[in-house]
Protein backbone atom coordinates (compact mmCIF):
# COMPACT_ATOMS: atom_id res chain seq x y z
CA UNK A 1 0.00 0.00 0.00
CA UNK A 2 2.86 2.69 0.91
CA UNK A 3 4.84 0.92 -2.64
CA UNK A 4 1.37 1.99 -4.40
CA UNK A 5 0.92 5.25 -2.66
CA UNK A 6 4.61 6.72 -3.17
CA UNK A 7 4.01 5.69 -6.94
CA UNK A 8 1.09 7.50 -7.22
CA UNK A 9 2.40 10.91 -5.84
CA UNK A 10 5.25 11.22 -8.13
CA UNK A 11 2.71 10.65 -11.09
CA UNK A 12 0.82 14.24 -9.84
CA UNK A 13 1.00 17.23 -11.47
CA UNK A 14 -0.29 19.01 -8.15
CA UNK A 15 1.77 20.37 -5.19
CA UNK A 16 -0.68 19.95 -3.01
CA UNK A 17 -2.18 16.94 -3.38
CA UNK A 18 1.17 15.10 -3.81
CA UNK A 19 2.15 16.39 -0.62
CA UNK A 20 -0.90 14.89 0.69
CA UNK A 21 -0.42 11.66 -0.93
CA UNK A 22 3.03 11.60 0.04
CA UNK A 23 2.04 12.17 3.54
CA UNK A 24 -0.74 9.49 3.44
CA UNK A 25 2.56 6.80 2.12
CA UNK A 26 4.32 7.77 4.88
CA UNK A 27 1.73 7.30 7.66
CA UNK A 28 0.89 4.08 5.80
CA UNK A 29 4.40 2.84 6.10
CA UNK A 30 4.47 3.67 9.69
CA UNK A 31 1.74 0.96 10.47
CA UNK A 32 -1.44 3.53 10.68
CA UNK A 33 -4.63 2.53 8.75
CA UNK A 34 -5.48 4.55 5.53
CA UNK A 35 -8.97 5.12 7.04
CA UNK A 36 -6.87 7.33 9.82
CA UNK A 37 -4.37 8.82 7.55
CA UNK A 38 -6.88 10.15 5.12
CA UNK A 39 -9.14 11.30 8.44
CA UNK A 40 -6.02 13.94 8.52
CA UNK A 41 -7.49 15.87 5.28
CA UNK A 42 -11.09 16.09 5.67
CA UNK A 43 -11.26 18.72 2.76
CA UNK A 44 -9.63 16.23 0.31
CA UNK A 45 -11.27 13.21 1.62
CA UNK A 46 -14.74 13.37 2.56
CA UNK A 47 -16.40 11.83 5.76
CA UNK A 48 -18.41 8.92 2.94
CA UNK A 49 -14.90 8.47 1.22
CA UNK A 50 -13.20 7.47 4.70
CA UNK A 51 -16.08 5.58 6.18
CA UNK A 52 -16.01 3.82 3.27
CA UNK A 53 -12.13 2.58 3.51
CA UNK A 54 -12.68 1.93 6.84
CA UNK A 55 -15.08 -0.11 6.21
CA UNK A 56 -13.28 -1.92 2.88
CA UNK A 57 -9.86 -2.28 5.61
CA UNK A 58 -12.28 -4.36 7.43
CA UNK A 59 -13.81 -6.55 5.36
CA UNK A 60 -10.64 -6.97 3.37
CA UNK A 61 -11.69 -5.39 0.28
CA UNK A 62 -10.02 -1.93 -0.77
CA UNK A 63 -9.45 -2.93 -4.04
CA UNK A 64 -13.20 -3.57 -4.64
CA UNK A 65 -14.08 -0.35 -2.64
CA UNK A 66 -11.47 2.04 -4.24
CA UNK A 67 -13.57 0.50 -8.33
CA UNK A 68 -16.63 1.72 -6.48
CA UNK A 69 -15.41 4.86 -5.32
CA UNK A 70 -14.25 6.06 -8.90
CA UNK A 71 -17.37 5.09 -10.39
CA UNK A 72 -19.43 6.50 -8.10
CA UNK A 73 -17.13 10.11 -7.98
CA UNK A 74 -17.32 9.79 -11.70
CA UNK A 75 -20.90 9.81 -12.37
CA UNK A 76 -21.73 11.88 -9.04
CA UNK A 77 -19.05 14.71 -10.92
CA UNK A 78 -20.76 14.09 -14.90
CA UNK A 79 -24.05 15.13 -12.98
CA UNK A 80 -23.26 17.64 -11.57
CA UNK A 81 -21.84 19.40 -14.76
CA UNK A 82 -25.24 18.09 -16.55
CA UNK A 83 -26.87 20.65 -13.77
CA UNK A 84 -24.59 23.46 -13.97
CA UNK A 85 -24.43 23.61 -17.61
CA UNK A 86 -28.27 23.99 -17.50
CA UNK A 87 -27.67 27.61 -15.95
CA UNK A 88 -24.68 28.42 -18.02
CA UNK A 89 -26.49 29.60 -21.42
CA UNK A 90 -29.45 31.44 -19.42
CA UNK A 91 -26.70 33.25 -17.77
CA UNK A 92 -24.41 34.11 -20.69
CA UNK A 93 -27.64 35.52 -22.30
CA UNK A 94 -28.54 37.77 -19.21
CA UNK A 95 -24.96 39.02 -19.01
CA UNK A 96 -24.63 39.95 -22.41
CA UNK A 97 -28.43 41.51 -22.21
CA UNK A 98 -26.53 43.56 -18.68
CA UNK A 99 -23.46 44.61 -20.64
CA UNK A 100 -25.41 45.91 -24.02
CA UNK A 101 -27.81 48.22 -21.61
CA UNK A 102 -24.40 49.21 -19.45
CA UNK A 103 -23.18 50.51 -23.22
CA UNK A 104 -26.75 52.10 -24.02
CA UNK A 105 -26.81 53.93 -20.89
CA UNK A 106 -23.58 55.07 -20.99
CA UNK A 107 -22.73 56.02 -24.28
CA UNK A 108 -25.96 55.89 -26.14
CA UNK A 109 -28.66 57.96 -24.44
CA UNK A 110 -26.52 60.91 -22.96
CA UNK A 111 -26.13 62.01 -27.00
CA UNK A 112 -30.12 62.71 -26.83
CA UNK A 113 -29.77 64.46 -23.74
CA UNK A 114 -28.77 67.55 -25.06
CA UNK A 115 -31.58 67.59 -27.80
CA UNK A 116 -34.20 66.89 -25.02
CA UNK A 117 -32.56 69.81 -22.68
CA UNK A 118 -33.54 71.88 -25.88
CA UNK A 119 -37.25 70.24 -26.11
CA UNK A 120 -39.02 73.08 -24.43
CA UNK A 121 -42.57 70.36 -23.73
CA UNK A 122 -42.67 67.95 -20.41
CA UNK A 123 -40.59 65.03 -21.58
CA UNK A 124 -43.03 61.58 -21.11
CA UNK A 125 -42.75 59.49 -18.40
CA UNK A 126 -40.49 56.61 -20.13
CA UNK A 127 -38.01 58.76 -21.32
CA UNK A 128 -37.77 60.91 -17.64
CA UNK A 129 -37.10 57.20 -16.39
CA UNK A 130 -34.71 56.97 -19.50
CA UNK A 131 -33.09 59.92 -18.41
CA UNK A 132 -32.83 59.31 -14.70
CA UNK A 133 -31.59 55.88 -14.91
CA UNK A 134 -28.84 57.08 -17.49
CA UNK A 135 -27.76 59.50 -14.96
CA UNK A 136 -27.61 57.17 -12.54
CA UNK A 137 -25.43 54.70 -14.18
CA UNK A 138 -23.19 57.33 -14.78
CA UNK A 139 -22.98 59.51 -11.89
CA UNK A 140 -23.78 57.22 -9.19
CA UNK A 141 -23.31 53.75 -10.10
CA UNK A 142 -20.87 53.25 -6.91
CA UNK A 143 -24.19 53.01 -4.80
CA UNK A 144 -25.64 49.99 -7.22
CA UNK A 145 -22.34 48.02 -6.51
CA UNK A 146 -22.78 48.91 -2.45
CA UNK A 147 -26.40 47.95 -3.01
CA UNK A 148 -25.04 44.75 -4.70
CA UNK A 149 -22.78 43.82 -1.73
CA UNK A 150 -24.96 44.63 1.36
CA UNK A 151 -28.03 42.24 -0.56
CA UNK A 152 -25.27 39.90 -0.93
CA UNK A 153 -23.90 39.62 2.18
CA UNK A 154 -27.75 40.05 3.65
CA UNK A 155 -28.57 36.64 1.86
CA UNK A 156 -25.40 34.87 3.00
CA UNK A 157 -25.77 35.87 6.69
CA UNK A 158 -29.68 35.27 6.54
CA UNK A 159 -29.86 31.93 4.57
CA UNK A 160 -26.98 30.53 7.40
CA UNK A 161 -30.21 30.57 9.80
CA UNK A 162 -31.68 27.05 8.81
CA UNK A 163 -35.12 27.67 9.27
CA UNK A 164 -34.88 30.56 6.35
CA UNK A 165 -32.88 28.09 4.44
CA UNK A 166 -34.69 25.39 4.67
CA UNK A 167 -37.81 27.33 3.37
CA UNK A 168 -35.43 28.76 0.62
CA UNK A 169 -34.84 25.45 -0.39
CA UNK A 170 -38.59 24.30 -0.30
CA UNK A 171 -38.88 27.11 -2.90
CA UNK A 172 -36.17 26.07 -5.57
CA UNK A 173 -37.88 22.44 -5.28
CA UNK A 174 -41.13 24.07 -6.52
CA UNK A 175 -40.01 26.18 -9.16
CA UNK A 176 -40.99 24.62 -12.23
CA UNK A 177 -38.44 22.38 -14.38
CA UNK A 178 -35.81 24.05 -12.60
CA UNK A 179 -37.17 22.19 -8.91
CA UNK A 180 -37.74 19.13 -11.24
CA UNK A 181 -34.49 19.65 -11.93
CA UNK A 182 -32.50 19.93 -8.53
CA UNK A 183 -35.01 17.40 -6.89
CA UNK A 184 -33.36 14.36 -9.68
CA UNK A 185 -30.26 15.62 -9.25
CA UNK A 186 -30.27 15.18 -5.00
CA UNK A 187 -32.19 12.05 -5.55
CA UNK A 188 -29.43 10.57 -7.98
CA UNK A 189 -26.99 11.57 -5.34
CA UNK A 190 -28.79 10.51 -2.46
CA UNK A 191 -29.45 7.07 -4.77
CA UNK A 192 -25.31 6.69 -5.92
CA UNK A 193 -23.90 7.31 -2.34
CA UNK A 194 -26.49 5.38 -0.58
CA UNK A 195 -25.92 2.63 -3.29
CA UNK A 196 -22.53 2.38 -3.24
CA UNK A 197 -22.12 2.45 0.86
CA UNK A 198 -24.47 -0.24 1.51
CA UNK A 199 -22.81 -2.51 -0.99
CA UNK A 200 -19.35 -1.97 0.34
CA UNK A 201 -20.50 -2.77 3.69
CA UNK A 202 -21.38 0.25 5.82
CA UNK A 203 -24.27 -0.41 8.20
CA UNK A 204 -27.54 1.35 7.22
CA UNK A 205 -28.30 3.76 9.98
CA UNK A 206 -24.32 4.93 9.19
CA UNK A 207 -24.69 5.23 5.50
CA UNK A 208 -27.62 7.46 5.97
CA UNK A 209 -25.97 9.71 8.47
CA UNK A 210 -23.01 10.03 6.02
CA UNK A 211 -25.45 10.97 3.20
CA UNK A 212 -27.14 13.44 5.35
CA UNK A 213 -24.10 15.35 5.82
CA UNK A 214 -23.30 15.08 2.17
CA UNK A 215 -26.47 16.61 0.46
CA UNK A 216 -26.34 20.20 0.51
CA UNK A 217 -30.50 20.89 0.59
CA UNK A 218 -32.15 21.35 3.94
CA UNK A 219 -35.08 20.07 3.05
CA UNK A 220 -33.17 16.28 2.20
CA UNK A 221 -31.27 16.99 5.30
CA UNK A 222 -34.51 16.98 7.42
CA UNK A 223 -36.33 14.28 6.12
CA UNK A 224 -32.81 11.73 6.13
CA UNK A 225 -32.55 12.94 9.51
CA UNK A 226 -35.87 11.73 10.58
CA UNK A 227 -35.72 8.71 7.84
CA UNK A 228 -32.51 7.62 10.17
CA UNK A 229 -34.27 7.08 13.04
CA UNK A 230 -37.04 5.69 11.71
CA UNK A 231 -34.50 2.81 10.62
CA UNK A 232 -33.06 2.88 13.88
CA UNK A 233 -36.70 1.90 15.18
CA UNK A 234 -36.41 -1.10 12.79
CA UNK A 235 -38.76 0.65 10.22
CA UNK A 236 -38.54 0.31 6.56
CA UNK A 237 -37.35 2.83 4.10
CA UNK A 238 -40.17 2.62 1.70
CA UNK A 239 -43.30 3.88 3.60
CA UNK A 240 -41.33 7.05 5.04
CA UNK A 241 -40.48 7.88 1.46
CA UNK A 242 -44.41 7.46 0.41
CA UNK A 243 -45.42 9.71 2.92
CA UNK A 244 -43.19 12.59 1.24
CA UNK A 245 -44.10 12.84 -2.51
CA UNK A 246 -43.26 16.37 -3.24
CA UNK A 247 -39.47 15.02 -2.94
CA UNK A 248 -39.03 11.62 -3.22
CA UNK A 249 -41.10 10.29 -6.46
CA UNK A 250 -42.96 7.22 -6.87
CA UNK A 251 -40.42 5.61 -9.03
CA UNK A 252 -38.17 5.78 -6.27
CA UNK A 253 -40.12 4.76 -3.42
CA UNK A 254 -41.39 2.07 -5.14
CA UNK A 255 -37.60 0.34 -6.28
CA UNK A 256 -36.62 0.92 -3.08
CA UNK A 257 -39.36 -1.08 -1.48
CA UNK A 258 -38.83 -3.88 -3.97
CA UNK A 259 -35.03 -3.56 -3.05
CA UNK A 260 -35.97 -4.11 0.58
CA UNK A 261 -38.48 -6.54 0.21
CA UNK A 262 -36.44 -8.73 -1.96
CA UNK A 263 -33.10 -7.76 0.03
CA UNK A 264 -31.22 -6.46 -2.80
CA UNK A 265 -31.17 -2.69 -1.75
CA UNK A 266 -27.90 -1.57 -3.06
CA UNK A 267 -28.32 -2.24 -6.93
CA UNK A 268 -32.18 -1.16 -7.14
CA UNK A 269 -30.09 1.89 -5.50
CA UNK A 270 -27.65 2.07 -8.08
CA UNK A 271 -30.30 1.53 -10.47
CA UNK A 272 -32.75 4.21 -10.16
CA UNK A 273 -29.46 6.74 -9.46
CA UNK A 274 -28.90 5.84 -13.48
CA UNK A 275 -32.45 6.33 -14.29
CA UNK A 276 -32.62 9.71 -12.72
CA UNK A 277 -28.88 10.54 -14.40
CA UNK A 278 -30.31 9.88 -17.68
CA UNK A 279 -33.81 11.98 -16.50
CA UNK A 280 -31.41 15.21 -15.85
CA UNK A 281 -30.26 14.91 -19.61
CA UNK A 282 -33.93 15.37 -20.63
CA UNK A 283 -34.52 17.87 -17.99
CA UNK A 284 -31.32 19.94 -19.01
CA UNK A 285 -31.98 19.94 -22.57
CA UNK A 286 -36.37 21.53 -21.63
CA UNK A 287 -34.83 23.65 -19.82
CA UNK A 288 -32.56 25.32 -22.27
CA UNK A 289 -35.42 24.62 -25.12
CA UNK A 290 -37.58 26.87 -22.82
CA UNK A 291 -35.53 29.47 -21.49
CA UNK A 292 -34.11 30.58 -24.31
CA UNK A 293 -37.49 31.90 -26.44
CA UNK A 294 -37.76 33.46 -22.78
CA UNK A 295 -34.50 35.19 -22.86
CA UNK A 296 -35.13 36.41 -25.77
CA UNK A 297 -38.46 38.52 -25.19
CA UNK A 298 -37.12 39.83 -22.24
CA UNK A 299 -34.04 41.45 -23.80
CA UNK A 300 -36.71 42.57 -26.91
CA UNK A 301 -38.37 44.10 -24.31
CA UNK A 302 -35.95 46.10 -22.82
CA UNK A 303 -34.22 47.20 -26.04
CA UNK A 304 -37.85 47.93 -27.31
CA UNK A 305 -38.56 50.27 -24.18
CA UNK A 306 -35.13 52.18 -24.81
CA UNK A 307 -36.18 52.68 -28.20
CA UNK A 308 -39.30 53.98 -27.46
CA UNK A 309 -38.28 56.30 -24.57
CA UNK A 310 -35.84 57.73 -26.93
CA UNK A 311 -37.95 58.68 -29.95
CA UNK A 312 -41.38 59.14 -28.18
CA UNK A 313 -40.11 63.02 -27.84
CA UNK A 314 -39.52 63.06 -31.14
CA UNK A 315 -42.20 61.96 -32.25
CA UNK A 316 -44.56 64.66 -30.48
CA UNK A 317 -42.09 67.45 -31.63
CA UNK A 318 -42.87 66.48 -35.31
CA UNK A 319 -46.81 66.98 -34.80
CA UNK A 320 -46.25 70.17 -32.44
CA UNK A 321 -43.99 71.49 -35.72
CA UNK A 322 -46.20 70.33 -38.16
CA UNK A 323 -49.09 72.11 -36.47
């Protein structure tokens, strides 16, 4: 094991995590378990990855547990670029929308300014809105950017409190496609990592605490929390789940109930975290298909309303001349 570990270190291209490796060889050599060593770097190793070891060191089977781990770190990491890559275009699209009104407001609308200083009628509403909103851009735009930070830092310190969080999460699980979305993509983890622990032999009611810790939603966090000690009690997974459909689907209540009922948990696991990976591809690809018509009459919209503030004075100064 040190042999294997030493190898491996001088094959990476990073300081840091050869030093780590290194480090794990040499506590290796000295007679401590991996489990421990790795225990050292919680931010490199997670609390699943260790437990996991620990429990592989055991049973006598690190080889078999290390194949799991890189399949299940593989497909856990191809999800979660399937999810962010969702966001990615609709957020191009809003900063390019951002960056062409910057320009208009900057550059573009202070050249009419002058002409409507010298338009002796009351300007209309939309362009005195034009007008203002220009000026503020360019004269006080240092207050948008405090604005920015303050509502920033607001949300970080007030989502921390887990009663607003958890309701924050509640929300994004019932936004349309884009809750569909996140709710797959926790159940496919929650699916992989439970999967994979139970069938390299960590106990149940310790699998689900390491899960718990692992999903980053409140609202999973609560109901694994009380799905734990429901287990504990020596109840079954599969009514719990039932009793919660706004989060955990039929299709997966329903393999894992045949997975306990026939006693083969971990692949009907395994399974349905495949089913729900190939789900997200559907999702990711409705979700671009319907955001981007979206997009688009949104930034018509706001180009349309420049254009109108602009030449509605115009407009009225050709009648008033041509009367």
């Amino acid at each position: 094991m040190a042999r294997a570990l030493k190898t491996l270190s001088q094959q990476m291209s990073d300081n840091e995590m050869r030093c780590i490796v290194s480090s794990l060889a040499l506590q290796v050599e000295q007679g401590e378990p991996l489990s421990s060593a790795m225990e050292n770097f919680p931010k490199v190793f997670p609390y699943y990855f260790t437990n996991m070891v620990k429990a592989a060191e055991l049973g006598g089977a690190l080889e078999e547990i290390f194949h799991r781990l890189s399949i299940f770190l593989e497909k856990q990491q191809r999800t979660k670029r399937k999810v962010i890559s969702a966001f990615v275009y609709p957020a191009f699209i809003l900063t390019v929308a951002v960056l062409i009104l910057l320009v208009i407001m900057t550059f573009v609308v202070p050249s009419f300014m002058k002409m409507f200083a010298e338009y002796g009628e009351a300007l209309p509403a939309p362009t005195r809105f034009l007008l203002w909103f220009s000026n503020f851009i360019r004269n006080q735009w240092y207050i948008g950017i405090i604005g920015g930070i303050i509502l920033a830092v607001g949300a970080r310190v007030i989502l921390k409190r887990p009663a607003l969080r958890y309701k924050f999460d509640m929300f994004l699980l019932k936004i349309p496609i884009v809750g569909e979305l996140l709710k797959k993509f926790y159940l496919s983890i929650f699916a992989h990592m439970l999967g994979t622990l139970l069938a390299s032999g960590v106990p149940i009611l310790s699998a689900l605490s390491v899960v718990k810790e692992t999903i980053n939603n409140q609202v999973f966090k609560s109901l694994i929390g009380q799905l734990t000690f429901l287990v504990e009690e020596g109840e079954d997974m599969a009514p719990f789940l039932r009793s919660h459909p706004k989060v955990f689907v039929p299709l997966f209540v329903e393999m894992v109930s045949v997975g306990e009922e026939t006693g083969n948990l971990p692949s009907m696991l395994l399974e349905i975290a495949d089913t729900f990976d190939e789900e997200i591809d559907v999702i990711v690809g409705s979700l671009t298909s319907v955001l981007e018509p979206f997009l688009i009459v949104f930034m018509g919209l706001i180009v349309g309303f420049i254009v109108i503030a602009m030449f509605l004075p115009l407009f009225t100064l050709t009648q008033v001349m041509s009367q």
